[in-house]
C-alpha atoms as a PDB file:
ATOM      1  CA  UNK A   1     179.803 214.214  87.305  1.00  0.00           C
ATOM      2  CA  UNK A   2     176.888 212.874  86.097  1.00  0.00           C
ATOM      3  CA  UNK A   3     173.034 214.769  86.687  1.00  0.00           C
ATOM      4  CA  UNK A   4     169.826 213.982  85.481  1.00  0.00           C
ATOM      5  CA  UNK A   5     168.026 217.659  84.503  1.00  0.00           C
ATOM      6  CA  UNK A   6     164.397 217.539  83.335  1.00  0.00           C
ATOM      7  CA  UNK A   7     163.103 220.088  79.854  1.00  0.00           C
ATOM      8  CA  UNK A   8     160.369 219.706  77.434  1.00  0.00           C
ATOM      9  CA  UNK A   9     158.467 217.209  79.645  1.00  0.00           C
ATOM     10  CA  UNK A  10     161.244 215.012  79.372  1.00  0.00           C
ATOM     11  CA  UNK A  11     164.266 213.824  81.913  1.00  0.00           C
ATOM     12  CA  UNK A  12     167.695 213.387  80.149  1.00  0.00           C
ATOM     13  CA  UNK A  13     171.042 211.747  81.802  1.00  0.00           C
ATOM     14  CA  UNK A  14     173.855 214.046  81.137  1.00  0.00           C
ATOM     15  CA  UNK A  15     177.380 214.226  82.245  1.00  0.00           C
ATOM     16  CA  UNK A  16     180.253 217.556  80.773  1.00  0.00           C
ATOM     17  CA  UNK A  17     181.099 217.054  77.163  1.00  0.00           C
ATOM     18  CA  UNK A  18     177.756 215.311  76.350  1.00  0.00           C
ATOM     19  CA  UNK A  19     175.577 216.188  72.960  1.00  0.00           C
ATOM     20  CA  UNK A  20     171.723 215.677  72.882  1.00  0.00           C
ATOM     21  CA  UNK A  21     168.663 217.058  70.964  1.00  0.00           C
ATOM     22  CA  UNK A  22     166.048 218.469  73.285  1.00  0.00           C
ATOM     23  CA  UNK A  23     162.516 220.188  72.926  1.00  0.00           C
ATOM     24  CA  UNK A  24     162.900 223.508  71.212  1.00  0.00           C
ATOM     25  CA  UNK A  25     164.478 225.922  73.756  1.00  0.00           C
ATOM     26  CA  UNK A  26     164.462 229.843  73.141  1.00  0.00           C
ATOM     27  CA  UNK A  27     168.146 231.529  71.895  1.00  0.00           C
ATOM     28  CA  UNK A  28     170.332 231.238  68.986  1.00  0.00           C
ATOM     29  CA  UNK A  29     172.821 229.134  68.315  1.00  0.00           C
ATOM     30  CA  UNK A  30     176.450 229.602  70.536  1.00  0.00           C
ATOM     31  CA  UNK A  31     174.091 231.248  73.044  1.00  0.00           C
ATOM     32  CA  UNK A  32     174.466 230.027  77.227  1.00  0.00           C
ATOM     33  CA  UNK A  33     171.394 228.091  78.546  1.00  0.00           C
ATOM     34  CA  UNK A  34     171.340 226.959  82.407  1.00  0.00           C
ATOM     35  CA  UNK A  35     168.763 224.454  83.115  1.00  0.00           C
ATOM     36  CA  UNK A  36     168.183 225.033  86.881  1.00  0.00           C
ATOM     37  CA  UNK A  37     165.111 222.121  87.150  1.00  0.00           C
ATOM     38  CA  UNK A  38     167.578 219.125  88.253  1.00  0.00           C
ATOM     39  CA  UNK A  39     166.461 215.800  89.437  1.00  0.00           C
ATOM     40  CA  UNK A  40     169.691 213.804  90.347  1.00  0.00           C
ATOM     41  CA  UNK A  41     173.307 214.619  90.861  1.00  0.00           C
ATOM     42  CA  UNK A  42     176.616 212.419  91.223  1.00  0.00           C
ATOM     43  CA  UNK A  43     180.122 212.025  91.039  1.00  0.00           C
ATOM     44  CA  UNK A  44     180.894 208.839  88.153  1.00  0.00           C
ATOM     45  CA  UNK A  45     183.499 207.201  90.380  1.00  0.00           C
ATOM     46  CA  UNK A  46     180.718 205.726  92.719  1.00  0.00           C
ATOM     47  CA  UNK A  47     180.079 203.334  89.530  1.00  0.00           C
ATOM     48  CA  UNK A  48     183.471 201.397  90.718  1.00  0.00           C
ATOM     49  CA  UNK A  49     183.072 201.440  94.158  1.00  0.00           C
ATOM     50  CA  UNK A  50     182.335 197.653  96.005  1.00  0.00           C
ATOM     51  CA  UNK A  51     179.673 198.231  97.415  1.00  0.00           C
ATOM     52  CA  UNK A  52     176.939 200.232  95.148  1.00  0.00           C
ATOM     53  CA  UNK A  53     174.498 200.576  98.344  1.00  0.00           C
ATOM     54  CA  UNK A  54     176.723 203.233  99.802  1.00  0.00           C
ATOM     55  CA  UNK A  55     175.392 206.320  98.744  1.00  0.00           C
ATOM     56  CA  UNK A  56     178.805 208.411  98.201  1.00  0.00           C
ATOM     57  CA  UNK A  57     178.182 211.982  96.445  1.00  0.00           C
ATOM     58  CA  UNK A  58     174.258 211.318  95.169  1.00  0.00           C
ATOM     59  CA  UNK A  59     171.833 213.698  96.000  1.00  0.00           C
ATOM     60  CA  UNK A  60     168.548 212.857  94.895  1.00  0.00           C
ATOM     61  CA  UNK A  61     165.783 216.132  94.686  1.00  0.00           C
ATOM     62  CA  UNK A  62     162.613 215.893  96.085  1.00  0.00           C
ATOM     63  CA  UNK A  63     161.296 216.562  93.356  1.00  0.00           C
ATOM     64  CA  UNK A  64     164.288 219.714  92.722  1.00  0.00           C
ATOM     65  CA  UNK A  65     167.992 220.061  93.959  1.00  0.00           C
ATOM     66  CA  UNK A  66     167.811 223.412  95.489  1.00  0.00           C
ATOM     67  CA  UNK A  67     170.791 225.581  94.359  1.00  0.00           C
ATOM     68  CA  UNK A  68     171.323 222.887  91.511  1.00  0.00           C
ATOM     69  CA  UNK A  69     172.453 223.685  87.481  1.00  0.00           C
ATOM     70  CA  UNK A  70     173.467 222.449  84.721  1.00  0.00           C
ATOM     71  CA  UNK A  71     175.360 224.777  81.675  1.00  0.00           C
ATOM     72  CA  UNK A  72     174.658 224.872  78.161  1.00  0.00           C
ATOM     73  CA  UNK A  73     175.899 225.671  75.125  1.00  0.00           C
ATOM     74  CA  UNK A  74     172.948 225.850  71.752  1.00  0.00           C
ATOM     75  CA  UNK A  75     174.656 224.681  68.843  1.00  0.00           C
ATOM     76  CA  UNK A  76     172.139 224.440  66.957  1.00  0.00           C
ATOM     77  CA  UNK A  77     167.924 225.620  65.732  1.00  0.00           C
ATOM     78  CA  UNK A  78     166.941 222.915  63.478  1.00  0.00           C
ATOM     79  CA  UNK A  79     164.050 220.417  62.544  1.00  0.00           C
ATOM     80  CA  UNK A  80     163.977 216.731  62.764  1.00  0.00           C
ATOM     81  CA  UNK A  81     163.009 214.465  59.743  1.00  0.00           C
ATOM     82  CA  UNK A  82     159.363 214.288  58.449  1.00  0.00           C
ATOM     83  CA  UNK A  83     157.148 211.966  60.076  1.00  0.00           C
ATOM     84  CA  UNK A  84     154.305 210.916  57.786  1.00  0.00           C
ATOM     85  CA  UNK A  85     151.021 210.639  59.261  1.00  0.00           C
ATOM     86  CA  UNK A  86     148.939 208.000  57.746  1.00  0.00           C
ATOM     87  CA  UNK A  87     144.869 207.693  58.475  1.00  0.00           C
ATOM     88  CA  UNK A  88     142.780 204.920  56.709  1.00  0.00           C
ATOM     89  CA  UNK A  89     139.443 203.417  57.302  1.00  0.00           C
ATOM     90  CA  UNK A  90     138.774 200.120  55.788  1.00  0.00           C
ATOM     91  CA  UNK A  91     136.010 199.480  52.947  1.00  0.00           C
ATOM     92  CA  UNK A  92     135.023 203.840  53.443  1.00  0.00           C
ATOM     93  CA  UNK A  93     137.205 204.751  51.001  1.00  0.00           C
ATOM     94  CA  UNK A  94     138.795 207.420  54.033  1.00  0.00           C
ATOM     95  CA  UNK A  95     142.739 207.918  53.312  1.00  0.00           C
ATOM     96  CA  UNK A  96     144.508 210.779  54.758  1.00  0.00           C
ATOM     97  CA  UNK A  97     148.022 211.781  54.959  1.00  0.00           C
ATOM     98  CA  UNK A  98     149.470 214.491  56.510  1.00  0.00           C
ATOM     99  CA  UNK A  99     153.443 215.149  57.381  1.00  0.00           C
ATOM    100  CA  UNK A 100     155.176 216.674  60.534  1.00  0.00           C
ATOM    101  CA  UNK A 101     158.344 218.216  61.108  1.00  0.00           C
ATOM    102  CA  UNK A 102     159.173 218.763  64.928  1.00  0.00           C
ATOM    103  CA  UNK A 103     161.410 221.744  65.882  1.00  0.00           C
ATOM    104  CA  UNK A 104     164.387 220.660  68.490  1.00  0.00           C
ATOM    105  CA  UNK A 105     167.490 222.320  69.823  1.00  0.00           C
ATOM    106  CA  UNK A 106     170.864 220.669  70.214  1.00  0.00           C
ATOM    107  CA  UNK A 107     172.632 221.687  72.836  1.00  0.00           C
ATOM    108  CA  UNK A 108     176.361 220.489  74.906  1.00  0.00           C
ATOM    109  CA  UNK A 109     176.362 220.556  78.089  1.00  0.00           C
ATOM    110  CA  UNK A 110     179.101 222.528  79.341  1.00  0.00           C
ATOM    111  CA  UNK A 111     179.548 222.012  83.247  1.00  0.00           C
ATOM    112  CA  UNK A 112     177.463 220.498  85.683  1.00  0.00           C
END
């Protein structure tokens, strides 16, 4: 099963077993998460099938799949790497740096 679920203004592909690092999402780490806004479900064995305009399994939301969730697991509250922020004006003598640290969540997906 694959499902495409939508969080932090973003829209992520995910299928069981999968790792990814997503917007920073209340809860601490080994905590359950559902993420109930989901865009797109399917089964993966309509990648093999002849003829890819038969729609098989897909449901598609407009814009939401009623009844529709993905599972969760937090395994882990953390920071990404610095990103340094460089401002410069030419012949004003104007340099400013500044650094940024965004917080993110990494979470498996359990079940779809």
């Amino acid at each position: 099963m694959i499902a495409v679920i939508k969080t932090g203004g973003k829209q992520y592909k995910v299928s069981p077993k999968d790792k990814l690092k997503v917007e920073k999402l209340e809860g601490e780490e080994g905590a359950k998460i559902v993420f109930d806004e989901v865009l797109l479900v399917s089964s993966e064995d309509e990648k093999h099938t002849p003829n890819p305009s038969q729609e098989g399994n897909t449901k598609i939301g407009e814009p939401m799949i009623k009844g529709a969730k993905v599972e969760a697991k937090i395994l882990k509250q953390a920071r990404a790497k610095k990103v340094e922020v460089v401002k410069h004006k030419a012949k004003k003598r104007y340099n400013r740096r500044a650094g940024h640290r965004q917080y993110f969540t990494e979470v498996e997906i359990v079940s779809v």
